[in-house]
PDB file of N, CA and C in Angstrom:
ATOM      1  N   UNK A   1      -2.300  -0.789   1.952  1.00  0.00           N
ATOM      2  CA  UNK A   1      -1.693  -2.092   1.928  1.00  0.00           C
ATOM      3  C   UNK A   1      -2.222  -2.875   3.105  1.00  0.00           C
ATOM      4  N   UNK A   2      -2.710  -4.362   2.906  1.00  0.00           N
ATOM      5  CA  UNK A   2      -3.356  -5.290   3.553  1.00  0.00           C
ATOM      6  C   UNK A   2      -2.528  -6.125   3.956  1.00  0.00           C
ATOM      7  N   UNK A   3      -1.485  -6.030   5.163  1.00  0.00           N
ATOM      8  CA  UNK A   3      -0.659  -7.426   5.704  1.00  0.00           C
ATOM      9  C   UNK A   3      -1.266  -7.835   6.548  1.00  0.00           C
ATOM     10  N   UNK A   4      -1.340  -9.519   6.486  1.00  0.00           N
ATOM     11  CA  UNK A   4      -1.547 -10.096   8.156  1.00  0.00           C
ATOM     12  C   UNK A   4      -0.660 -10.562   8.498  1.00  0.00           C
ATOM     13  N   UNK A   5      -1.002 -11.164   9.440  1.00  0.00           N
ATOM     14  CA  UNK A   5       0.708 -11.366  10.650  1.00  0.00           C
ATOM     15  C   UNK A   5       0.092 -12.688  10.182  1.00  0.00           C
ATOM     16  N   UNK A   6       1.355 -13.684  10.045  1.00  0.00           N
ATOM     17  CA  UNK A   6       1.239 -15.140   9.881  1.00  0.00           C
ATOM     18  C   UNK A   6       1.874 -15.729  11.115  1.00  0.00           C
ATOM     19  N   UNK A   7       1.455 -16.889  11.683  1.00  0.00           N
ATOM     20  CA  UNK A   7       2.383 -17.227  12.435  1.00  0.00           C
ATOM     21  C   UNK A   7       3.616 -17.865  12.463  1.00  0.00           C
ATOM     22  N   UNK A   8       4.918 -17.281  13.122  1.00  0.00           N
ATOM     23  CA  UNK A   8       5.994 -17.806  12.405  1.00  0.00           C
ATOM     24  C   UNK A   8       6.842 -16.933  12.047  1.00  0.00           C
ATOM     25  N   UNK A   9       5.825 -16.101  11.378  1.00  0.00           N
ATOM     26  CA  UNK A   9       6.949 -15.046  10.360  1.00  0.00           C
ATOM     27  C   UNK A   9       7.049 -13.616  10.901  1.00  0.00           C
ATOM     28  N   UNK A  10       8.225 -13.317  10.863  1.00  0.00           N
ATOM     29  CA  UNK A  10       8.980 -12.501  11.933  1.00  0.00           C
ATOM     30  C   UNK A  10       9.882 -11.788  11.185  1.00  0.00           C
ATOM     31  N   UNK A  11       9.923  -9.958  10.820  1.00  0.00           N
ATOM     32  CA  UNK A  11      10.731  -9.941   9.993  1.00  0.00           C
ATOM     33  C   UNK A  11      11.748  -8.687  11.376  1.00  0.00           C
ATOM     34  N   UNK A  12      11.547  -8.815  12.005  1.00  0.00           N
ATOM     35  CA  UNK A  12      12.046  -8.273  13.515  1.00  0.00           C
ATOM     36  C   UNK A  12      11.956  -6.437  13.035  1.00  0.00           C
ATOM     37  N   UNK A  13      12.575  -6.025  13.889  1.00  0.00           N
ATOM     38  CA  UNK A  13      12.365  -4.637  13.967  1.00  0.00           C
ATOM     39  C   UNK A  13      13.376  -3.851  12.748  1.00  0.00           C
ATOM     40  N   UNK A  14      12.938  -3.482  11.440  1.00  0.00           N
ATOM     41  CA  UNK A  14      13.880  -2.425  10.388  1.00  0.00           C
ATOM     42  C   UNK A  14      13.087  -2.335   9.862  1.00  0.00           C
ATOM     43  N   UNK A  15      14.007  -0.968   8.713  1.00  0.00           N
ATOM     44  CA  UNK A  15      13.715   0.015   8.095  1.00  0.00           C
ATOM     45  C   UNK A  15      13.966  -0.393   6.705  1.00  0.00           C
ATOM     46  N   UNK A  16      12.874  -0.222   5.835  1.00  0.00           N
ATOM     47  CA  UNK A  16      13.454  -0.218   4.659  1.00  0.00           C
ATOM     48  C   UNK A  16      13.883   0.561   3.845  1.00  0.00           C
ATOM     49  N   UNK A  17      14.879   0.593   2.827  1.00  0.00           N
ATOM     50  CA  UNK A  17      15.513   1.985   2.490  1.00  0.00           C
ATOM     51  C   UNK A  17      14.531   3.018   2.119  1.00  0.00           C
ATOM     52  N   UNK A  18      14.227   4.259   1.478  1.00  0.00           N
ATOM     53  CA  UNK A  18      13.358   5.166   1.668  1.00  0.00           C
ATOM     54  C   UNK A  18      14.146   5.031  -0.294  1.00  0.00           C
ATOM     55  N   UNK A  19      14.625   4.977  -0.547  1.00  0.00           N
ATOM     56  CA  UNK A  19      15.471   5.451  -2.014  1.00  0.00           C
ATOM     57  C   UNK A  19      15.728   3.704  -2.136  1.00  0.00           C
ATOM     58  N   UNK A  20      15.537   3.401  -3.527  1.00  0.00           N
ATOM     59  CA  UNK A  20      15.880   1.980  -3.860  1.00  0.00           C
ATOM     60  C   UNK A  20      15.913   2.289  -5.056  1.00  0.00           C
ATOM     61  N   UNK A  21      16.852   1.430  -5.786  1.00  0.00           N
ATOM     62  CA  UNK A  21      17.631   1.379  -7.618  1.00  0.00           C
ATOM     63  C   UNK A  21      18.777   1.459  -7.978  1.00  0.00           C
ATOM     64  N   UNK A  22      19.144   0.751  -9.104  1.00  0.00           N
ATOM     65  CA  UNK A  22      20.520   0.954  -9.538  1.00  0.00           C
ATOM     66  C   UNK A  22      20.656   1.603 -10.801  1.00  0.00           C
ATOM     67  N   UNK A  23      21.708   1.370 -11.370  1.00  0.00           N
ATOM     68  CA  UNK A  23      22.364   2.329 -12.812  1.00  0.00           C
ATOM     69  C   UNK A  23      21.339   3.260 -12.623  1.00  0.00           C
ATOM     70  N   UNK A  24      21.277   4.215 -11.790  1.00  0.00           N
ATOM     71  CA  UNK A  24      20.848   5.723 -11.995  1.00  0.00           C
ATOM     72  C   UNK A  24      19.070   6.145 -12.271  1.00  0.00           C
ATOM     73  N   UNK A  25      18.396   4.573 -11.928  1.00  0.00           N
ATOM     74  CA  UNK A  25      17.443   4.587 -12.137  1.00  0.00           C
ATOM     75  C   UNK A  25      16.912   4.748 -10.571  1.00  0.00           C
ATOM     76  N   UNK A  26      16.368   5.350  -9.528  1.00  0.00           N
ATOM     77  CA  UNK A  26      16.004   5.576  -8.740  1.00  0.00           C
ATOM     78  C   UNK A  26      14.747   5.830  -8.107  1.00  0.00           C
ATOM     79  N   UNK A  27      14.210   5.382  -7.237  1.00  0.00           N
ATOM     80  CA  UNK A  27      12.841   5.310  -7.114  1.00  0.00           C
ATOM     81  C   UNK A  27      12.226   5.227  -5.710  1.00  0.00           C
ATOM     82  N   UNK A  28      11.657   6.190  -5.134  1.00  0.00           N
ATOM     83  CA  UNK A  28      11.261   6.578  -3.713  1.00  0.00           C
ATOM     84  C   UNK A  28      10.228   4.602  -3.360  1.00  0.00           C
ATOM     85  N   UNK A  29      10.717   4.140  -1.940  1.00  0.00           N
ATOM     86  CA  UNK A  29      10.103   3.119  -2.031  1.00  0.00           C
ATOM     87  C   UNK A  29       8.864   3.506  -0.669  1.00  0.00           C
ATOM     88  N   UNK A  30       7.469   3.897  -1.330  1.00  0.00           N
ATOM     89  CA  UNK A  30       6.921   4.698  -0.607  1.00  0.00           C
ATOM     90  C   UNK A  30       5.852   3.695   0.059  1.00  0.00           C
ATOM     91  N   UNK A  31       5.635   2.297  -0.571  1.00  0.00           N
ATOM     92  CA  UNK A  31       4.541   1.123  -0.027  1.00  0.00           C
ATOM     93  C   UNK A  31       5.456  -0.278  -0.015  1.00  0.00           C
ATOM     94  N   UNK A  32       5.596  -0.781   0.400  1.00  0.00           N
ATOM     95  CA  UNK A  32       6.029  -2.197   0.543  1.00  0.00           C
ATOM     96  C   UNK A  32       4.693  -3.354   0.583  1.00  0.00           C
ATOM     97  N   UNK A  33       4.998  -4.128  -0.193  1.00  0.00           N
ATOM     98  CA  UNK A  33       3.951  -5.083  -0.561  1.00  0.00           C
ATOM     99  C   UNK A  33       4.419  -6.432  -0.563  1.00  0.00           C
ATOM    100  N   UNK A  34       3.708  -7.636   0.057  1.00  0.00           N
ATOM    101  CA  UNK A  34       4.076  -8.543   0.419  1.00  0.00           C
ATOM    102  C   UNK A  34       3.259  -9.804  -0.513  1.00  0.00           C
ATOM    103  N   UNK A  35       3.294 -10.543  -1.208  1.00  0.00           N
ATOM    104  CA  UNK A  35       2.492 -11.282  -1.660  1.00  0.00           C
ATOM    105  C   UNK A  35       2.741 -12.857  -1.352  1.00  0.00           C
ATOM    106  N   UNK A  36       1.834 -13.468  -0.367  1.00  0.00           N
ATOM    107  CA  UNK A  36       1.907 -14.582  -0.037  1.00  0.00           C
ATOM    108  C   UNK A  36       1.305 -15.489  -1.138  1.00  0.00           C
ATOM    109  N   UNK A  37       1.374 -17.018  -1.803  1.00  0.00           N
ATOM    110  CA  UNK A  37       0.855 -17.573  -2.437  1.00  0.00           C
ATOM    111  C   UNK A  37       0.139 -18.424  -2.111  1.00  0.00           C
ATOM    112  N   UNK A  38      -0.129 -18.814  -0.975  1.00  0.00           N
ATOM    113  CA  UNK A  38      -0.493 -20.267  -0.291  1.00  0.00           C
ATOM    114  C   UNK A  38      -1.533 -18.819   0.318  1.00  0.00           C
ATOM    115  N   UNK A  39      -2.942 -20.042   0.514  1.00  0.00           N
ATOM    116  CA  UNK A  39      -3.958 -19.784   0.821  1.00  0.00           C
ATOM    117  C   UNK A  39      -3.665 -19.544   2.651  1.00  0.00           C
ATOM    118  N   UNK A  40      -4.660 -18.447   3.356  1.00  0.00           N
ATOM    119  CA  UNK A  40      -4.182 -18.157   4.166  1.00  0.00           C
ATOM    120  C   UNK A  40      -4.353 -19.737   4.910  1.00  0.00           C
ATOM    121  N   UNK A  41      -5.469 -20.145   5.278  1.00  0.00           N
ATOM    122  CA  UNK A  41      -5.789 -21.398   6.024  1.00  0.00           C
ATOM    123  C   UNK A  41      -4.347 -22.286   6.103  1.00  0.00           C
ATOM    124  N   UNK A  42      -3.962 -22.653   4.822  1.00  0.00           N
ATOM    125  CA  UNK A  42      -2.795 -23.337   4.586  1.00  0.00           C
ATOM    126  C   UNK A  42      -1.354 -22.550   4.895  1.00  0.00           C
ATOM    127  N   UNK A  43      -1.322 -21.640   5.071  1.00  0.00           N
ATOM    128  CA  UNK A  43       0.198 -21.058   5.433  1.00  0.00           C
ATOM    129  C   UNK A  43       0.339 -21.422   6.951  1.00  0.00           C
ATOM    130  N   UNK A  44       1.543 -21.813   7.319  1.00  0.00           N
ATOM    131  CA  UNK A  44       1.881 -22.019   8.702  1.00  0.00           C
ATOM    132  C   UNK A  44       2.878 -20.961   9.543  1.00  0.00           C
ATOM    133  N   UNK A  45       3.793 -20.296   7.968  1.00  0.00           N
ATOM    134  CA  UNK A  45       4.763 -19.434   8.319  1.00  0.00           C
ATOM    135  C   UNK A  45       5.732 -20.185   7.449  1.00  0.00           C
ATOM    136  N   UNK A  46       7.193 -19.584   6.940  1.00  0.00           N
ATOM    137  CA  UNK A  46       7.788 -20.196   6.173  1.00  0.00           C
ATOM    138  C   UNK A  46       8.726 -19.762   4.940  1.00  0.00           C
ATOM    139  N   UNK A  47       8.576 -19.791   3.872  1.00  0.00           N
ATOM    140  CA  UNK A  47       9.511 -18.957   3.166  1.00  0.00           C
ATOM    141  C   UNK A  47       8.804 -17.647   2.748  1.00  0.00           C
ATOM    142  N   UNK A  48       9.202 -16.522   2.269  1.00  0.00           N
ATOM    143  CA  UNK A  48       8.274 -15.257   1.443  1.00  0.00           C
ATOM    144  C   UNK A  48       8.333 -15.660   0.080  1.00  0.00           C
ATOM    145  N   UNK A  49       7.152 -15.508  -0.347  1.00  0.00           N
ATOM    146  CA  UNK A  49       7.176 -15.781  -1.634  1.00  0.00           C
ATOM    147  C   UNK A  49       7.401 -14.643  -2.648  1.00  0.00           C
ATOM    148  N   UNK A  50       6.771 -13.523  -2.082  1.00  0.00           N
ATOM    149  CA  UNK A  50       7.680 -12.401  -3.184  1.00  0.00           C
ATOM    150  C   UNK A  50       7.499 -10.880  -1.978  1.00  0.00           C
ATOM    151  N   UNK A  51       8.481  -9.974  -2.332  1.00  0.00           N
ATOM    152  CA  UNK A  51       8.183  -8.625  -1.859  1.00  0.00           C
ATOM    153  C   UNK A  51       8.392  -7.543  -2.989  1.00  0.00           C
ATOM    154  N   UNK A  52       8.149  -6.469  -2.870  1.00  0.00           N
ATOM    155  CA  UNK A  52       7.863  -5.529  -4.043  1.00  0.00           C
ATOM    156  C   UNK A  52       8.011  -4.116  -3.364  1.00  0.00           C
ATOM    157  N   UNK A  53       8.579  -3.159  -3.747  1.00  0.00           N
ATOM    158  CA  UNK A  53       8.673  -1.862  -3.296  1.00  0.00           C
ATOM    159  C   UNK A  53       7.562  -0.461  -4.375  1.00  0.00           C
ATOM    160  N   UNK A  54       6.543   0.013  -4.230  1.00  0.00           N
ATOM    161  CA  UNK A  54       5.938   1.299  -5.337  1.00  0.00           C
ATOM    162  C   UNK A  54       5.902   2.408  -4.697  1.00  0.00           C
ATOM    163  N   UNK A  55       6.469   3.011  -5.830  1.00  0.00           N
ATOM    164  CA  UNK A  55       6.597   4.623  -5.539  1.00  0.00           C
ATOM    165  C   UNK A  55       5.361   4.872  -5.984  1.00  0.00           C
ATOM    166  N   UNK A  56       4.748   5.973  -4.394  1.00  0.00           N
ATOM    167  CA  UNK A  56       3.183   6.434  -5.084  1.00  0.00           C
ATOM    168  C   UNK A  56       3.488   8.007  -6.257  1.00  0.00           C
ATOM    169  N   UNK A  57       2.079   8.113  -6.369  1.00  0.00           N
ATOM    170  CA  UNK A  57       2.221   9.750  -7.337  1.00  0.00           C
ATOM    171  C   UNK A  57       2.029  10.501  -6.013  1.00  0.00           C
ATOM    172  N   UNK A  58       1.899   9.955  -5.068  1.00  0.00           N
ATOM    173  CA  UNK A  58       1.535  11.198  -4.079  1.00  0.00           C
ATOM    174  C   UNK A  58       2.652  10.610  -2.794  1.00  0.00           C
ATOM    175  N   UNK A  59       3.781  12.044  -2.857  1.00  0.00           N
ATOM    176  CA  UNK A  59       4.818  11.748  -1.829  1.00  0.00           C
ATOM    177  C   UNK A  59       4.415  11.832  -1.002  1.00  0.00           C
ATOM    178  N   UNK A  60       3.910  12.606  -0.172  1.00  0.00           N
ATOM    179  CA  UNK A  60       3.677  12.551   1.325  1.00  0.00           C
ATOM    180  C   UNK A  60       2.423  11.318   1.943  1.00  0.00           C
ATOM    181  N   UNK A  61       3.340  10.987   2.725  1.00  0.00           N
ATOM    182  CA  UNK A  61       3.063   9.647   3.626  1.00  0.00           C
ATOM    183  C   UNK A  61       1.508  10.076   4.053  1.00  0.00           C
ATOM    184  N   UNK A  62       1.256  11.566   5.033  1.00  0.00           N
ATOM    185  CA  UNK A  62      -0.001  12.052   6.031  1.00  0.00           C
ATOM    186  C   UNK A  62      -0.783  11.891   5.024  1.00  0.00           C
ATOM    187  N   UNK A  63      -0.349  12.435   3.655  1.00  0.00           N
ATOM    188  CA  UNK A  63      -1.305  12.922   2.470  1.00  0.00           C
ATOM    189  C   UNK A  63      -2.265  11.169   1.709  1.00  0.00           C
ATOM    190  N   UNK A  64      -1.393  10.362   1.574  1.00  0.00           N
ATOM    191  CA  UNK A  64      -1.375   9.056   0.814  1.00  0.00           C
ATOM    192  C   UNK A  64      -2.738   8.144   2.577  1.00  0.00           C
ATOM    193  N   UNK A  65      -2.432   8.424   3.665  1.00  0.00           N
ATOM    194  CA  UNK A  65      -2.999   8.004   4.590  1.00  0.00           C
ATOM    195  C   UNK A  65      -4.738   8.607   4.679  1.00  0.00           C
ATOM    196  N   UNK A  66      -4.649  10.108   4.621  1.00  0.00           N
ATOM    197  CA  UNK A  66      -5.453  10.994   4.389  1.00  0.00           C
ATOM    198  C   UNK A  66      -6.150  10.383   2.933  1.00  0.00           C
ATOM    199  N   UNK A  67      -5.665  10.070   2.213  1.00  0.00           N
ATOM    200  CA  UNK A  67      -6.141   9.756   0.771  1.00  0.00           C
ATOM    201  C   UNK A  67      -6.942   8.492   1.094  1.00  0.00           C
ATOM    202  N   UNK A  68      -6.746   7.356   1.804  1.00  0.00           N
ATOM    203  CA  UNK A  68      -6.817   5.884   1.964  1.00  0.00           C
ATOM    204  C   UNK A  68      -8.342   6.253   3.135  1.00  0.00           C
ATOM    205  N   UNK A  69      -8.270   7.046   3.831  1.00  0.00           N
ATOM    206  CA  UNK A  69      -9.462   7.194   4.268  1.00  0.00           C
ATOM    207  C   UNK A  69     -10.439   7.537   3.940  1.00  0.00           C
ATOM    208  N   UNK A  70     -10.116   9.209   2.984  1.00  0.00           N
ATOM    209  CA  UNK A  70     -11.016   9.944   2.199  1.00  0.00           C
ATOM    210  C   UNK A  70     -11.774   8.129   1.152  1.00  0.00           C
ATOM    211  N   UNK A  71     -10.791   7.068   0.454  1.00  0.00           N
ATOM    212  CA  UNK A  71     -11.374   7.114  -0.212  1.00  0.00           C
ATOM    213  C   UNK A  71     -12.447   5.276   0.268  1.00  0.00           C
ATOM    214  N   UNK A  72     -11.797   5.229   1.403  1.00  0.00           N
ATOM    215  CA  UNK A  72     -12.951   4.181   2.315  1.00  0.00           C
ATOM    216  C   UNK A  72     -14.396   4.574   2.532  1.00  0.00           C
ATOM    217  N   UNK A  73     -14.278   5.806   2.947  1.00  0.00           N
ATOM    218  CA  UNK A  73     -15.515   6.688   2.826  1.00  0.00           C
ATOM    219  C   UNK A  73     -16.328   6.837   1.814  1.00  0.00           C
ATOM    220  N   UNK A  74     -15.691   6.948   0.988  1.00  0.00           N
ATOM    221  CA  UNK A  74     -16.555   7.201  -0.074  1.00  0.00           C
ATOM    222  C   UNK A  74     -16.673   6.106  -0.906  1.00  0.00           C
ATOM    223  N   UNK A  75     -16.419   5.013  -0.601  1.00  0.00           N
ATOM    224  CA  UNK A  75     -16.696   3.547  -0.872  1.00  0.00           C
ATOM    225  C   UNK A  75     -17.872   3.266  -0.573  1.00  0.00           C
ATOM    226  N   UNK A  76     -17.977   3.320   1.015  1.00  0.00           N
ATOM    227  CA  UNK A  76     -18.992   3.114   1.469  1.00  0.00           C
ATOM    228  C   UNK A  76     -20.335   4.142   1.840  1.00  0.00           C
ATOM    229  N   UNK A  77     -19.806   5.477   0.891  1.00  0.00           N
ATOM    230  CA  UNK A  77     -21.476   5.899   0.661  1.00  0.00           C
ATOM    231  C   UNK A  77     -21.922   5.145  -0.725  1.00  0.00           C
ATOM    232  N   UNK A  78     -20.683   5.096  -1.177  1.00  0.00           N
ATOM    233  CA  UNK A  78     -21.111   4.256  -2.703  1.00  0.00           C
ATOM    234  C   UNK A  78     -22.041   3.312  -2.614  1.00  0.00           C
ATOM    235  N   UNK A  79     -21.645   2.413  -1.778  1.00  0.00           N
ATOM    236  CA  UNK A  79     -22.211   0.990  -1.838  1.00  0.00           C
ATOM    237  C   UNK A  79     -23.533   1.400  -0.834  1.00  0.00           C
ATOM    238  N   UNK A  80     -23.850   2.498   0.005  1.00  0.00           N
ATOM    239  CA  UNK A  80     -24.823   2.382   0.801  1.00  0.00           C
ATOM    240  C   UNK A  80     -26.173   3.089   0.139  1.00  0.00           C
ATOM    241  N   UNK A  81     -25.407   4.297  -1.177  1.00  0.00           N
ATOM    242  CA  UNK A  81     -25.978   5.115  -1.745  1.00  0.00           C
ATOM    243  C   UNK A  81     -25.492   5.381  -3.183  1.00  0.00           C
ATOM    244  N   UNK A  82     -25.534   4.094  -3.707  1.00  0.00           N
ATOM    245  CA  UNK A  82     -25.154   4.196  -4.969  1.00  0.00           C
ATOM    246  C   UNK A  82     -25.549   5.631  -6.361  1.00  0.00           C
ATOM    247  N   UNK A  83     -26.441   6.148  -6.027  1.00  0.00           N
ATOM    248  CA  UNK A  83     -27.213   7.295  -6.564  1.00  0.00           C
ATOM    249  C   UNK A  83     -25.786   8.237  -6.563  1.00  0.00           C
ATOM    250  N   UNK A  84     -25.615   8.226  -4.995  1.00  0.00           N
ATOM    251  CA  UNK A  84     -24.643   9.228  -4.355  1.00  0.00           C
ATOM    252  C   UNK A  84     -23.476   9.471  -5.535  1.00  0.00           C
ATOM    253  N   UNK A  85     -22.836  11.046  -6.168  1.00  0.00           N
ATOM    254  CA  UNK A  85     -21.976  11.290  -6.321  1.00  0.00           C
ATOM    255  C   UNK A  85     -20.829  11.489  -5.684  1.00  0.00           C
ATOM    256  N   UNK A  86     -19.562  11.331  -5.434  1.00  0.00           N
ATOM    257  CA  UNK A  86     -18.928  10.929  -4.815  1.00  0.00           C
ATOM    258  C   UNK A  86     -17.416  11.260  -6.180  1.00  0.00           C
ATOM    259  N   UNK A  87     -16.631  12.331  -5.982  1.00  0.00           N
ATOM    260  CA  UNK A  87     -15.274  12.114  -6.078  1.00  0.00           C
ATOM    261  C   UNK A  87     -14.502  12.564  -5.262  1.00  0.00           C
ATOM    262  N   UNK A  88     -12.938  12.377  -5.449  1.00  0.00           N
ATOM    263  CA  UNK A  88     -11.863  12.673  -4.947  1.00  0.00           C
ATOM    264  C   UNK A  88     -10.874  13.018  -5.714  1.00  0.00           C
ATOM    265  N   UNK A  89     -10.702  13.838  -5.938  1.00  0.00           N
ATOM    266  CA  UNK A  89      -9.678  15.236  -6.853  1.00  0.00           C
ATOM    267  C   UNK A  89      -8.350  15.370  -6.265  1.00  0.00           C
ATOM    268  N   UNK A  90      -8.671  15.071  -4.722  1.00  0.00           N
ATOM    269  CA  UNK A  90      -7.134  15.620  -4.479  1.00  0.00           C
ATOM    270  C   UNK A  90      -5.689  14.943  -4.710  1.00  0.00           C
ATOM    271  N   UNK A  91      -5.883  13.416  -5.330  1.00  0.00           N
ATOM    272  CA  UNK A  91      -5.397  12.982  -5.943  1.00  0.00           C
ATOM    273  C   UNK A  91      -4.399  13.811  -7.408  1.00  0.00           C
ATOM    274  N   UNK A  92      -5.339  14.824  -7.553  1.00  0.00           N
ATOM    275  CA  UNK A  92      -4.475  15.724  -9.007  1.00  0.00           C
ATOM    276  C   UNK A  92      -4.290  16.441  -8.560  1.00  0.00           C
ATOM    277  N   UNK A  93      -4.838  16.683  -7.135  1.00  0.00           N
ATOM    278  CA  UNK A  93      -3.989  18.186  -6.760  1.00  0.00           C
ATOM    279  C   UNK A  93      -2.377  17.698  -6.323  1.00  0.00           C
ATOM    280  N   UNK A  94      -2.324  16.522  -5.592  1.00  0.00           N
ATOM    281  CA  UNK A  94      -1.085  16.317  -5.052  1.00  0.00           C
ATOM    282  C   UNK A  94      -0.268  15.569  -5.468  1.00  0.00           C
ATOM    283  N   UNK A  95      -0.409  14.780  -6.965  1.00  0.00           N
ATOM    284  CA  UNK A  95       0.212  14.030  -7.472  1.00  0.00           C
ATOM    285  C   UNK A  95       1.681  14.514  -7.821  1.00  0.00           C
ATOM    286  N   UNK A  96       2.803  13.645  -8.061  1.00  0.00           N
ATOM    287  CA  UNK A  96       4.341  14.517  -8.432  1.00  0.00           C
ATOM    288  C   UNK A  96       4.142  13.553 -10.135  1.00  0.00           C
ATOM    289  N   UNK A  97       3.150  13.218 -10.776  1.00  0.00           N
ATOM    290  CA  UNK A  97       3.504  12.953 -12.190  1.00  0.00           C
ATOM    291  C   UNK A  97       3.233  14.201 -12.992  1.00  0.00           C
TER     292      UNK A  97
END
């Protein structure tokens, strides 16, 4: 997840719940996502325009971080060495679907 700091906007120091849902529908809130609509140039700071909570397939936080690097890396042999084969499996090893 890609946030920038806008100026202005300040959501001070908390936690967001770890468990979010109602009528029995329940759902680990494992990324928080922010979607601004106004072009960055043009934002000054101001109202949020939307927030969003996703549960990943892969619970652990080290693991999902570990994952986000493994797969920067291998982005960029992609693009440096397109020839290059290049996967990442551990995605099915650690998924909870």
């Amino acid at each position: 997840m890609l946030l920038r700091y806008r100026p202005g906007m300040t959501y001070g120091d908390h936690l967001d719940d770890p468990i979010m849902g109602t009528d029995g529908v329940m759902y680990r809130s494992d990324v928080a996502v922010t979607v601004f609509l106004d072009a960055p140039e043009e934002y000054d700071g101001g109202e949020l325009a939307a927030v969003a909570w996703v549960q990943s397939p892969v619970r652990d936080a080290a693991r999902r971080e570990l994952l986000y690097g493994l797969n920067a890396a291998r982005e960029k042999l992609l693009h440096d060495a397109p020839e290059a084969e290049a996967s990442l499996n551990l995605i099915r090893m650690w998924s909870d679907i």
